[in-house]
C-alpha atoms as a PDB file:
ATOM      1  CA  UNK A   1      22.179 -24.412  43.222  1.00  0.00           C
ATOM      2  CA  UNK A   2      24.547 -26.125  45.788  1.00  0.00           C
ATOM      3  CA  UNK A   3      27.294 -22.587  45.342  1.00  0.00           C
ATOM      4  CA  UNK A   4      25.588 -18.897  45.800  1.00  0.00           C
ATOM      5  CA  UNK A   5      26.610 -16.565  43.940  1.00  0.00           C
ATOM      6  CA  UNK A   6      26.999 -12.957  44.674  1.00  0.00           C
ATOM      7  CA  UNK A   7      24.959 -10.119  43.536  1.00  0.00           C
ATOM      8  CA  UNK A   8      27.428  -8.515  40.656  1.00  0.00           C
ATOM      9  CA  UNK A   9      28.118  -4.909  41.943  1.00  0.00           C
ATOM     10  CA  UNK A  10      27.287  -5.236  45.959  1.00  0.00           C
ATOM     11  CA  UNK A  11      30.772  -4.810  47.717  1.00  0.00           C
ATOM     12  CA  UNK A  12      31.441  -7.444  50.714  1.00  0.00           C
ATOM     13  CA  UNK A  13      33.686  -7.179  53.346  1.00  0.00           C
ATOM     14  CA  UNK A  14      35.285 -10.512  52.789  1.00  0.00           C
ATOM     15  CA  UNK A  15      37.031 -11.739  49.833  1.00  0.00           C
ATOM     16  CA  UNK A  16      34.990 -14.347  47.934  1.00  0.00           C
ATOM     17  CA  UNK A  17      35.924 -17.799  48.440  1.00  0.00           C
ATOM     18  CA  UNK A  18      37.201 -18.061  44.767  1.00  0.00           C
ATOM     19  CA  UNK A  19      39.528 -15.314  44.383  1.00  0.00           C
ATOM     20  CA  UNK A  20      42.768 -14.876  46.394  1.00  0.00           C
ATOM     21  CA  UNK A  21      42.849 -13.144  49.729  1.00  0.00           C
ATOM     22  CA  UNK A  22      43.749  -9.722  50.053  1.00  0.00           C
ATOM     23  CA  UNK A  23      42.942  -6.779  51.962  1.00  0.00           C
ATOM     24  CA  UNK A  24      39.242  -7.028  52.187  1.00  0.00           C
ATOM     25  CA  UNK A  25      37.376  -3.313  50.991  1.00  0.00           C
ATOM     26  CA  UNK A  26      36.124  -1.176  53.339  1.00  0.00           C
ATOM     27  CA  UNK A  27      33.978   1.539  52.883  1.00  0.00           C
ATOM     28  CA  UNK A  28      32.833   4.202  55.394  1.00  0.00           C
ATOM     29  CA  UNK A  29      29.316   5.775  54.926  1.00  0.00           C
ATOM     30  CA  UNK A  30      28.431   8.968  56.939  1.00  0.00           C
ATOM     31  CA  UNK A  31      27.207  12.578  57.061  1.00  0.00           C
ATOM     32  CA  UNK A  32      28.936  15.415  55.501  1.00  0.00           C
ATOM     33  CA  UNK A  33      29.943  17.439  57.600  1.00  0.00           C
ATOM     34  CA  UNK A  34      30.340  20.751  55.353  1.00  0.00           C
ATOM     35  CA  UNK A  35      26.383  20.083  54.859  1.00  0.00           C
ATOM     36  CA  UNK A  36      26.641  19.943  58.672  1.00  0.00           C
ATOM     37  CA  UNK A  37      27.602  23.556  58.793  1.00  0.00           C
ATOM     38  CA  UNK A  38      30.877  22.848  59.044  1.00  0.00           C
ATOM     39  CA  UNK A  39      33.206  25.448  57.385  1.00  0.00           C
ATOM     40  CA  UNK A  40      36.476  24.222  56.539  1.00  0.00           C
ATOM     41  CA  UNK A  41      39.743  26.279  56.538  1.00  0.00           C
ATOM     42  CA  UNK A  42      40.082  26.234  52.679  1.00  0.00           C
ATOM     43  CA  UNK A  43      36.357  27.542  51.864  1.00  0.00           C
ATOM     44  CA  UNK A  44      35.799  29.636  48.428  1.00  0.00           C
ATOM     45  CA  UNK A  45      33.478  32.419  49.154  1.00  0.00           C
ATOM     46  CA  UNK A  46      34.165  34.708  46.424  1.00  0.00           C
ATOM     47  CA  UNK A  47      34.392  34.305  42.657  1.00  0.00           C
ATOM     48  CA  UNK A  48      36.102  31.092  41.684  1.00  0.00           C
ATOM     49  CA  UNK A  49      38.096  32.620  39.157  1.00  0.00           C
ATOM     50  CA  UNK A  50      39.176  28.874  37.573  1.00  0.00           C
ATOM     51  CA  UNK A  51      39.789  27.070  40.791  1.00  0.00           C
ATOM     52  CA  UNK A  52      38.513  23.496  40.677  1.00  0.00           C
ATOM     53  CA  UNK A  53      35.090  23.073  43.136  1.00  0.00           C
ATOM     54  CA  UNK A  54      35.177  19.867  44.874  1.00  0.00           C
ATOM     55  CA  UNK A  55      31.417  20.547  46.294  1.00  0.00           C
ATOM     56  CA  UNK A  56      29.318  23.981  46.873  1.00  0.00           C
ATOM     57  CA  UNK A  57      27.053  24.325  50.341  1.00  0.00           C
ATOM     58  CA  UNK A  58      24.582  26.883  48.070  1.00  0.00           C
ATOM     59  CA  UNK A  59      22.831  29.305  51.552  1.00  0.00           C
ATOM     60  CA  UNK A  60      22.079  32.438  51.817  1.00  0.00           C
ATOM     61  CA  UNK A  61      24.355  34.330  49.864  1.00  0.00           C
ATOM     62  CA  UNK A  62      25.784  34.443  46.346  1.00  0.00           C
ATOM     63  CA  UNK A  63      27.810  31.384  45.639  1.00  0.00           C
ATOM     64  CA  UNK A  64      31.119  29.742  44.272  1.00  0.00           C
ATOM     65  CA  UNK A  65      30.181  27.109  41.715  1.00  0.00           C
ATOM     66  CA  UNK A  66      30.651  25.944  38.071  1.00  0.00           C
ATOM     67  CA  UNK A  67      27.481  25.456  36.118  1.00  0.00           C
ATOM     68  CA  UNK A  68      26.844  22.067  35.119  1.00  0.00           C
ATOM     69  CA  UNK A  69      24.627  23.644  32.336  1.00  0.00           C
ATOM     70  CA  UNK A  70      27.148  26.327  30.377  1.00  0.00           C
ATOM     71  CA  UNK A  71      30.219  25.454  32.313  1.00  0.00           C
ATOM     72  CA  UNK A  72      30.299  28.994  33.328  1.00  0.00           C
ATOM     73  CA  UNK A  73      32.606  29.314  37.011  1.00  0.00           C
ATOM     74  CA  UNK A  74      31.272  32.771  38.935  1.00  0.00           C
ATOM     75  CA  UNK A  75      28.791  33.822  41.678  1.00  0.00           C
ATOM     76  CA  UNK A  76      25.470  32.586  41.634  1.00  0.00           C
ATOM     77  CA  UNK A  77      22.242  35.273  41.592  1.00  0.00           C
ATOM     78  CA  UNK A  78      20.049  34.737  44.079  1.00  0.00           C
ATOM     79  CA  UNK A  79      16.440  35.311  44.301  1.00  0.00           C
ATOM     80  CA  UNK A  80      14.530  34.622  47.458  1.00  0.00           C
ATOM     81  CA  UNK A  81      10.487  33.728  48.363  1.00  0.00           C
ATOM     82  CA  UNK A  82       8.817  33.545  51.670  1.00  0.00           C
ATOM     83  CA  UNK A  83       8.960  30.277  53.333  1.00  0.00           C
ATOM     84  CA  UNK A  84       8.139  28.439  56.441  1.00  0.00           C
ATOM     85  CA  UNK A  85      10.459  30.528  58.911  1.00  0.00           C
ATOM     86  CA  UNK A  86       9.253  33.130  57.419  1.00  0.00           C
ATOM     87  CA  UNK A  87       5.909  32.732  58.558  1.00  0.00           C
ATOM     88  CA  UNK A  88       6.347  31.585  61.680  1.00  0.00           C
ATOM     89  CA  UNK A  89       8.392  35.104  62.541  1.00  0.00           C
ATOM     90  CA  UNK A  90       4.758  36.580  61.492  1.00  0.00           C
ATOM     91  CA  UNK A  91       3.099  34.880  64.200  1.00  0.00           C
ATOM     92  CA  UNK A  92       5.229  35.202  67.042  1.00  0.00           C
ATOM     93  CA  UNK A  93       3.812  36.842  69.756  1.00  0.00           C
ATOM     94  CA  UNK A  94       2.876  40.488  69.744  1.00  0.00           C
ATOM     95  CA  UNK A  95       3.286  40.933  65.943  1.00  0.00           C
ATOM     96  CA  UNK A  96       7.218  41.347  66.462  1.00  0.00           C
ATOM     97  CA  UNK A  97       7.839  39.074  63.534  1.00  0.00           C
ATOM     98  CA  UNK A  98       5.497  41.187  60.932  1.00  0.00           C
ATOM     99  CA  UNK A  99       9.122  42.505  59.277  1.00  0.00           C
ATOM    100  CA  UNK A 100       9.928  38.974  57.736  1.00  0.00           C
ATOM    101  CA  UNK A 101       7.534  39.072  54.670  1.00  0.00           C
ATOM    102  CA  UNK A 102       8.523  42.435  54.066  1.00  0.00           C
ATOM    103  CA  UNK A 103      11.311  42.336  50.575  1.00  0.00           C
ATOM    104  CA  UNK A 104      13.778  44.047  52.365  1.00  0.00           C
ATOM    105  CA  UNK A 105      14.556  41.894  55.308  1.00  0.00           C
ATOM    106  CA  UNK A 106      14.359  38.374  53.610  1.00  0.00           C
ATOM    107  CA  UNK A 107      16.878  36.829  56.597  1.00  0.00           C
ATOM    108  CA  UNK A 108      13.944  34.022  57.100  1.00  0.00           C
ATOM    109  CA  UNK A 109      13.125  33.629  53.503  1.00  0.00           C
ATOM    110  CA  UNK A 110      14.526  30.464  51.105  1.00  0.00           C
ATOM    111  CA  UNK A 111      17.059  31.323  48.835  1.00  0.00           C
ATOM    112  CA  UNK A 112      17.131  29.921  45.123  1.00  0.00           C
ATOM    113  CA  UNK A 113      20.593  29.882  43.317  1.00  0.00           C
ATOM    114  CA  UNK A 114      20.634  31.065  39.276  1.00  0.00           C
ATOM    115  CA  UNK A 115      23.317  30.579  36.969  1.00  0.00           C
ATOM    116  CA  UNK A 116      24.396  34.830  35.703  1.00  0.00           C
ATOM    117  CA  UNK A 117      25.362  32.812  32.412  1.00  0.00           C
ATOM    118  CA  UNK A 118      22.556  30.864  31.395  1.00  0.00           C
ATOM    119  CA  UNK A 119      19.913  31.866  33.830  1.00  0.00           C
ATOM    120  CA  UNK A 120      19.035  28.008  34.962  1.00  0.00           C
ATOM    121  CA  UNK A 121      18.692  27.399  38.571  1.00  0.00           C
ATOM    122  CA  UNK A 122      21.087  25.396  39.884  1.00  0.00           C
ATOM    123  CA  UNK A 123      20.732  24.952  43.663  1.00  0.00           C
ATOM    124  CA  UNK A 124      17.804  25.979  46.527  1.00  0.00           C
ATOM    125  CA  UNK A 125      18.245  26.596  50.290  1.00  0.00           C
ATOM    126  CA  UNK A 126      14.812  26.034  51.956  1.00  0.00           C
ATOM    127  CA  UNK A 127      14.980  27.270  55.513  1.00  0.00           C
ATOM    128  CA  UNK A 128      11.934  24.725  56.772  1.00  0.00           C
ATOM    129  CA  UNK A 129      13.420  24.648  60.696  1.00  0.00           C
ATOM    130  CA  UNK A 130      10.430  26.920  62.236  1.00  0.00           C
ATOM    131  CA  UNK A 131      13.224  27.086  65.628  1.00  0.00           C
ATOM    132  CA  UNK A 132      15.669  29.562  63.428  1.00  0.00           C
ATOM    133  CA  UNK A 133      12.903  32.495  64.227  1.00  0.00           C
ATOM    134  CA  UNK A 134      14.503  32.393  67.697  1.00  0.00           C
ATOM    135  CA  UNK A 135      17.883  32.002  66.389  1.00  0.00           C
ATOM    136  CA  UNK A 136      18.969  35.150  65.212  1.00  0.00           C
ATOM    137  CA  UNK A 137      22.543  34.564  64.787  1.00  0.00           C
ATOM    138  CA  UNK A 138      21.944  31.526  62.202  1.00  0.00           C
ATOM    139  CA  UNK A 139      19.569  34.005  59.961  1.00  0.00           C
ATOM    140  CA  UNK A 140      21.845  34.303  57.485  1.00  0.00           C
ATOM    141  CA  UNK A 141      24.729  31.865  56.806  1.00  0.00           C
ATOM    142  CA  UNK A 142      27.214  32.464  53.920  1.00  0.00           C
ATOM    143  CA  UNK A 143      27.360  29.817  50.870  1.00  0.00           C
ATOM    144  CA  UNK A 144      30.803  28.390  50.218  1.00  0.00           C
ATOM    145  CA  UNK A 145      32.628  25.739  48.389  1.00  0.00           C
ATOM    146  CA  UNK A 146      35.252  23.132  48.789  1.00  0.00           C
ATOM    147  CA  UNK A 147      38.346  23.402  46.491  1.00  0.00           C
ATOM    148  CA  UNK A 148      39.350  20.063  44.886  1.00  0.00           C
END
């Protein structure tokens, strides 16, 4: 045991002393900043219609993807329950949050993402931040997708 080896499959920085030198790899880890709530200037929000989807950010309304389960490209259906934000709006002070477990103003509510082909769900938003109640402007933000 005089010579380590390296793990098989763990990239290094530096060339191993056996092989010849070349560039060594580098390899960047870090957030995404689409997941970030960054929109970029080539989003899909409508019906795909064939494009190729690079990555979907599935929110609060219907969106772009291709089912990994029929292979079906459209509009996701959405179906929402009450969650934590939801909640919260309830017991703000002086009842002015009793609206948000009422059906028809689901804003606060988390959003589940269904194939229209097949029926499976494919994706979930979960609004857990409690702070959105006092955020009214961020109450509903639009799903999109990446082209490849």
């Amino acid at each position: 045991m005089g010579k380590e080896d390296p793990a098989i499959g763990v990239p290094y920085a530096y060339p191993a002393s056996n092989q010849p030198t070349t560039d060594p790899q580098q390899f960047y880890i870090g957030q995404n900043p689409y997941q970030e709530g960054m929109i970029p200037p080539n989003a899909v929000y409508g019906d795909p219609k064939g494009i190729p989807l690079q990555q979907t950010m599935f929110k609060d309304t219907p969106a772009p993807f291709q089912c990994v389960y029929c292979g079906n490209s459209a509009l996701t259906n959405i179906k929402s329950k009450p969650g934590l934000a939801a909640l919260i709006g309830c017991l703000t002070p002086f009842g002015i949050g009793f609206c948000f477990l009422c059906p028809c103003t689901d804003c606060l509510w988390n959003k589940y993402h269904y194939c229209p082909s097949c029926g499976q769900k494919v994706a979930e938003f979960e609004k857990h931040d409690a702070c959105i109640v006092m955020d009214p402007p961020n109450w509903t933000e639009p799903s999109f997708a990446v082209p490849a």
